[in-house]
Protein backbone atom coordinates (compact mmCIF):
# COMPACT_ATOMS: atom_id res chain seq x y z
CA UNK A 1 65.48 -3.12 18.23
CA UNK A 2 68.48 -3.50 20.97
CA UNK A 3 70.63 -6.45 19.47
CA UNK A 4 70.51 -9.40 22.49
CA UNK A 5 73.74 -9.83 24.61
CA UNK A 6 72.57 -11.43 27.79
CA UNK A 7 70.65 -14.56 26.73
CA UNK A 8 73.46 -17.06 28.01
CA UNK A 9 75.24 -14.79 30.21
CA UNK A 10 75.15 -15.45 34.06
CA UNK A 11 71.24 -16.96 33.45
CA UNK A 12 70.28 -20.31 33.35
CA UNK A 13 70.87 -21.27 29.78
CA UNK A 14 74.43 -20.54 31.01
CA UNK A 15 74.40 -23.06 33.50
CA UNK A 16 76.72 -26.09 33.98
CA UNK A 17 73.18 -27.99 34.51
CA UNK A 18 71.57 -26.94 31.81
CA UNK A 19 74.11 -26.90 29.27
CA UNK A 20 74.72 -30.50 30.44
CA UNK A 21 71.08 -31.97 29.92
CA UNK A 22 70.95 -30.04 27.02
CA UNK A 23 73.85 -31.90 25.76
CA UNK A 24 72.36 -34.85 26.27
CA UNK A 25 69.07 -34.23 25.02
CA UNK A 26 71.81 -33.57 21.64
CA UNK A 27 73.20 -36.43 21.94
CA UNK A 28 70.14 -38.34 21.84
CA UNK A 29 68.69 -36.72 18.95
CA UNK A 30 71.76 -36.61 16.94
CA UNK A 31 74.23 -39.44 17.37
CA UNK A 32 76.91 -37.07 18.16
CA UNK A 33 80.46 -38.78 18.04
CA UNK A 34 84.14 -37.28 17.50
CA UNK A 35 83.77 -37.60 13.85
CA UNK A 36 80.98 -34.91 13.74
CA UNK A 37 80.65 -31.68 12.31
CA UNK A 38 78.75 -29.14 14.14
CA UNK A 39 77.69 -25.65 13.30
CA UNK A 40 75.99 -23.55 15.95
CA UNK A 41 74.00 -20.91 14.06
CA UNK A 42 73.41 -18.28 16.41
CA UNK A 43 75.80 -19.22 19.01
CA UNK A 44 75.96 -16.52 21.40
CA UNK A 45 79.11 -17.12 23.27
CA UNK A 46 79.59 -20.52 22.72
CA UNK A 47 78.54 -22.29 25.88
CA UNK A 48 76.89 -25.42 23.83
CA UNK A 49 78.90 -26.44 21.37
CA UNK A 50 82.19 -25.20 24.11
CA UNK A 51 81.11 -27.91 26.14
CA UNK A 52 80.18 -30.57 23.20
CA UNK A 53 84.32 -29.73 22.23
CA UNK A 54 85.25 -30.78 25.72
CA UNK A 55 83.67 -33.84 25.88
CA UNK A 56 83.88 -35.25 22.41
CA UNK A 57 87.36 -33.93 21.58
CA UNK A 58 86.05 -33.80 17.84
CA UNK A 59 88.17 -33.83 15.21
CA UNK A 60 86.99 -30.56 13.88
CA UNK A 61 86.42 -27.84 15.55
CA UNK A 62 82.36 -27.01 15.71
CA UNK A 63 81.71 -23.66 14.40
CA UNK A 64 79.29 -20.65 16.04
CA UNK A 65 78.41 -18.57 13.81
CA UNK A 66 76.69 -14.91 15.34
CA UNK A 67 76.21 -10.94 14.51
CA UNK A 68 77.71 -10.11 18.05
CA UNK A 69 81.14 -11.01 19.00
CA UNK A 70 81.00 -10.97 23.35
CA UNK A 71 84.30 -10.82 24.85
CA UNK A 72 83.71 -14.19 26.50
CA UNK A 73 83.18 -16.20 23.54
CA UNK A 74 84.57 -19.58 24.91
CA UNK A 75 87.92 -19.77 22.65
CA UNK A 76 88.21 -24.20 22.33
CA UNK A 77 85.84 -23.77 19.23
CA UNK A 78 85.76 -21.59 16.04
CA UNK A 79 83.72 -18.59 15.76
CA UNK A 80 83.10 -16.17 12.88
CA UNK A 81 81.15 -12.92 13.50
CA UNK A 82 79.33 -13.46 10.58
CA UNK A 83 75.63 -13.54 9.06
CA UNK A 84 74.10 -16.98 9.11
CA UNK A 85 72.72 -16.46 5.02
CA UNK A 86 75.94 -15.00 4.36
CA UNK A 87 78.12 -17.97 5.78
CA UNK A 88 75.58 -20.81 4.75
CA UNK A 89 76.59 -20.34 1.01
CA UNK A 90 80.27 -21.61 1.61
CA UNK A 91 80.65 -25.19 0.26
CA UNK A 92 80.80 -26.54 4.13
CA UNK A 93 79.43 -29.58 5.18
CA UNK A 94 78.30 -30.46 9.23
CA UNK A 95 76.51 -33.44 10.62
CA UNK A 96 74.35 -30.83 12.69
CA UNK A 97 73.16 -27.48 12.09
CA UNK A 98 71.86 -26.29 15.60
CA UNK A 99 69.54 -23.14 15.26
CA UNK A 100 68.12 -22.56 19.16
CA UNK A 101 66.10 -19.51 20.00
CA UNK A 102 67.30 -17.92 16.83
CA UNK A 103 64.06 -18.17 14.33
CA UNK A 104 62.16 -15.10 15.86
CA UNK A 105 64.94 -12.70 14.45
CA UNK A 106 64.55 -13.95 10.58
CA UNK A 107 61.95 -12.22 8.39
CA UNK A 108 59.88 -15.25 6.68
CA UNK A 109 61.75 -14.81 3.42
CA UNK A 110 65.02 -14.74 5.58
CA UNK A 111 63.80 -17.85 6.88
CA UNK A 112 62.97 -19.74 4.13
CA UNK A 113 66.34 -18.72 2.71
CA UNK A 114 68.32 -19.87 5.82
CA UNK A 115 66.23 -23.32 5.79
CA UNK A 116 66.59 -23.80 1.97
CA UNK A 117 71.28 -23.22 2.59
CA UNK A 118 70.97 -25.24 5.30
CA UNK A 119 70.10 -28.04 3.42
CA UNK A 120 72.10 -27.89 1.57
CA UNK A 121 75.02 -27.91 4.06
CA UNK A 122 74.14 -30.82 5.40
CA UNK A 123 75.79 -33.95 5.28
CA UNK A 124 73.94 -37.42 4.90
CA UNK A 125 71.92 -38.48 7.25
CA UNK A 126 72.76 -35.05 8.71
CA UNK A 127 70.47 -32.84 10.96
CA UNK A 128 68.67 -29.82 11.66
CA UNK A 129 67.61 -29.38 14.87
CA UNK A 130 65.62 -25.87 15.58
CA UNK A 131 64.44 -25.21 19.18
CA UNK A 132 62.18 -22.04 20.22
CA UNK A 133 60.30 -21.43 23.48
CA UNK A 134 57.13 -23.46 23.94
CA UNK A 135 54.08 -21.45 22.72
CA UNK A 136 51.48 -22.70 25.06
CA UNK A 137 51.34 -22.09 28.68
CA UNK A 138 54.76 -20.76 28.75
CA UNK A 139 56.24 -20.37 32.13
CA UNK A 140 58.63 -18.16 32.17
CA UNK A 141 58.19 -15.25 34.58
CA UNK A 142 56.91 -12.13 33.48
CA UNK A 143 55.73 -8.51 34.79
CA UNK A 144 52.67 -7.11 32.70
CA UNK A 145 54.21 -5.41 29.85
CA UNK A 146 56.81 -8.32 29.59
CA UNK A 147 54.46 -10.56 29.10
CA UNK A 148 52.16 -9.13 26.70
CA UNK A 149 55.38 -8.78 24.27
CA UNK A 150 56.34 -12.46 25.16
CA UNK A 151 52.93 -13.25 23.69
CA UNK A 152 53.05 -11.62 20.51
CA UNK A 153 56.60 -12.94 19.97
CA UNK A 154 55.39 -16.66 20.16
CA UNK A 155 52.54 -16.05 18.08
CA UNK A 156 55.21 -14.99 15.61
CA UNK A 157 56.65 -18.02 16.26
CA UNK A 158 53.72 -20.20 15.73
CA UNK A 159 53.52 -18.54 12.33
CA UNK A 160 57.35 -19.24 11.65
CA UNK A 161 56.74 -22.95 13.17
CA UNK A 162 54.56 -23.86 9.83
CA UNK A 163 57.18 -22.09 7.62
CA UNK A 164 59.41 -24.64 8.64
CA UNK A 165 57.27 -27.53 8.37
CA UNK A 166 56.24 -26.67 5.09
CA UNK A 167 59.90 -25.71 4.08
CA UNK A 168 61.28 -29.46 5.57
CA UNK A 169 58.48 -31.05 5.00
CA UNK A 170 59.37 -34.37 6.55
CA UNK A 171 59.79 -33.40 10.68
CA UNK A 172 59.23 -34.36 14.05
CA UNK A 173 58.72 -32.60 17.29
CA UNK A 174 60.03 -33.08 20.67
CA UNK A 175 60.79 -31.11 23.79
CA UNK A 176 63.35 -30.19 25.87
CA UNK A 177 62.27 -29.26 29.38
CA UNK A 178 64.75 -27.48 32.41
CA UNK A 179 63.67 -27.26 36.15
CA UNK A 180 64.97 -23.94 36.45
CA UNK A 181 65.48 -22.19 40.66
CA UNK A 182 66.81 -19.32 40.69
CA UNK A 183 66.87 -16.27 43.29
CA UNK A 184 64.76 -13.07 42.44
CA UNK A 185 67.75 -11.20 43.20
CA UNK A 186 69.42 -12.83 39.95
CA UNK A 187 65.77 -12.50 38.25
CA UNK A 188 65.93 -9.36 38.54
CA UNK A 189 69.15 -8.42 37.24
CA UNK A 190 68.24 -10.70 33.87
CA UNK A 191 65.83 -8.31 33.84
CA UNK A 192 67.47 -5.28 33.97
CA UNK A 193 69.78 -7.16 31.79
CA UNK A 194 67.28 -7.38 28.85
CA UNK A 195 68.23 -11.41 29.06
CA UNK A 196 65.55 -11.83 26.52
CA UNK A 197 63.88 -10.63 23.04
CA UNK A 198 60.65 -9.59 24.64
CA UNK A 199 62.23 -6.76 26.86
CA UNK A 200 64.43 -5.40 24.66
CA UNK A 201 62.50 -2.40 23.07
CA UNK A 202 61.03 -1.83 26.14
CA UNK A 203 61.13 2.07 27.83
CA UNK A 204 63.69 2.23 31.03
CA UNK A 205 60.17 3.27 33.10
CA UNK A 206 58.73 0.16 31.74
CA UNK A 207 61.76 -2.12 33.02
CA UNK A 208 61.82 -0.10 36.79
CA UNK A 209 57.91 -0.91 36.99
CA UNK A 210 58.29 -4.03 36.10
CA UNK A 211 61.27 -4.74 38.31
CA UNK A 212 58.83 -3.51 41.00
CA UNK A 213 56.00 -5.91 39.95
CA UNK A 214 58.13 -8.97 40.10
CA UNK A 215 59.74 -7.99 43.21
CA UNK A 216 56.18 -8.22 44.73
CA UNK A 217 54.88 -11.36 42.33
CA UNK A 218 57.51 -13.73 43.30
CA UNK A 219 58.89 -15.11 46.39
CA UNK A 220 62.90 -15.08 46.92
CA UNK A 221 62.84 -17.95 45.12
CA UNK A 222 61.69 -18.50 42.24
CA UNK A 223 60.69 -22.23 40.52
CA UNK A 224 59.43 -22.91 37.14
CA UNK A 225 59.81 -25.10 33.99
CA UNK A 226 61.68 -23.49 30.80
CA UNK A 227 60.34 -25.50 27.99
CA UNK A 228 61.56 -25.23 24.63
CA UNK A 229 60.12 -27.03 21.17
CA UNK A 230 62.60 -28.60 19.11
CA UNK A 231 61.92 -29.23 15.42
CA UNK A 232 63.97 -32.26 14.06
CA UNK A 233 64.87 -32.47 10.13
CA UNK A 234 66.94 -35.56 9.17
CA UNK A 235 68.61 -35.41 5.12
């Protein structure tokens, strides 16, 4: 499998509005202040925890952690191009370990592994807070093929959703919902971006066809609600 580079680049995770409600939605789950320690597992290039830096000024940098190093990696936090098992056994401590859209790539052991070091990393009354695309009824829009893999990846993640509750044990669910517009002229080039897990194996042909099919699914705008679960362990 391609390794994904486009998730939070010029799409709407990369928003100022949705990195802003996310942040919120954070805050509210997390009592974030400037004392807190914050590592990003899976960071992409930083937009998140970038913008938690700017507003909470916290003493600490908070560290993203990711296998791809973009050029654009926002530079006011500290990122290592690094494993997540790999850093997870240094002695650090955080306040909140953020894992979003990250689970899918972990093998179950590799899961249970990550879960079990995270844990441990956590300081009291510390955090984890692991977010994944909403299973059922998903909105996001999809051409045929595109959406056939998008179903068999959050059936995965179904499966990897009672890993976690059995790992933690003690959790609690919530959701994070985005009113996402956007044109199908910048649709279409996340698409032929690979913006997401579910296209990235797919054949060139595949992606031209489907560019076609959402070119004559959707109107110039297009309107829908990006939902994402968020699983919520407290130490």
């Amino acid at each position: 499998m391609r390794r994904l580079k486009n998730w939070d680049n010029k799409t709407w995770l990369s928003s100022k509005s949705y990195i802003s409600q996310f942040n919120k939605f954070l805050k509210r789950k997390s009592n974030l202040n400037k004392n807190s320690k914050i590592l990003d597992i899976g960071c992409g290039r930083a937009n998140i925890i970038s913008a938690l830096q700017k507003k909470y000024k916290f003493k600490n940098k908070p560290v993203g952690i990711d296998i791809i190093a973009n050029n654009d990696v926002k530079k006011n936090i500290e990122f290592k191009r690094i494993d997540a098992l790999k850093y997870l056994k240094r002695q650090d401590k955080y306040d909140l370990i953020l894992i979003k859209q990250t689970i899918h790539f972990f093998s179950k052991t590799n899961l249970n592994l990550l879960l079990n070091l995270a844990k441990k990393r956590l300081n009291t009354k510390g955090k984890i807070l692991i977010f994944s695309l909403k299973t059922k009824n998903n909105k996001i829009p999809c051409f045929e093929k595109m959406r056939k893999n998008l179903k068999k990846s959050l059936k995965r993640d179904e499966y990897l959703f009672k890993i976690i509750k059995k790992n933690l044990k003690k959790t609690k669910n919530f959701y994070f919902n985005f009113n996402v517009t956007i044109s199908k002229k910048r649709y279409l080039w996340m698409i032929k971006s690979r913006y997401i897990s579910c296209l990235l194996d797919l054949k060139e042909r595949d992606i031209n066809n489907g560019l076609n099919e959402i070119e004559l699914k959707y109107n110039n705008t297009i309107k829908f609600i990006d939902t994402l679960k968020c699983i919520s362990f407290s130490k």
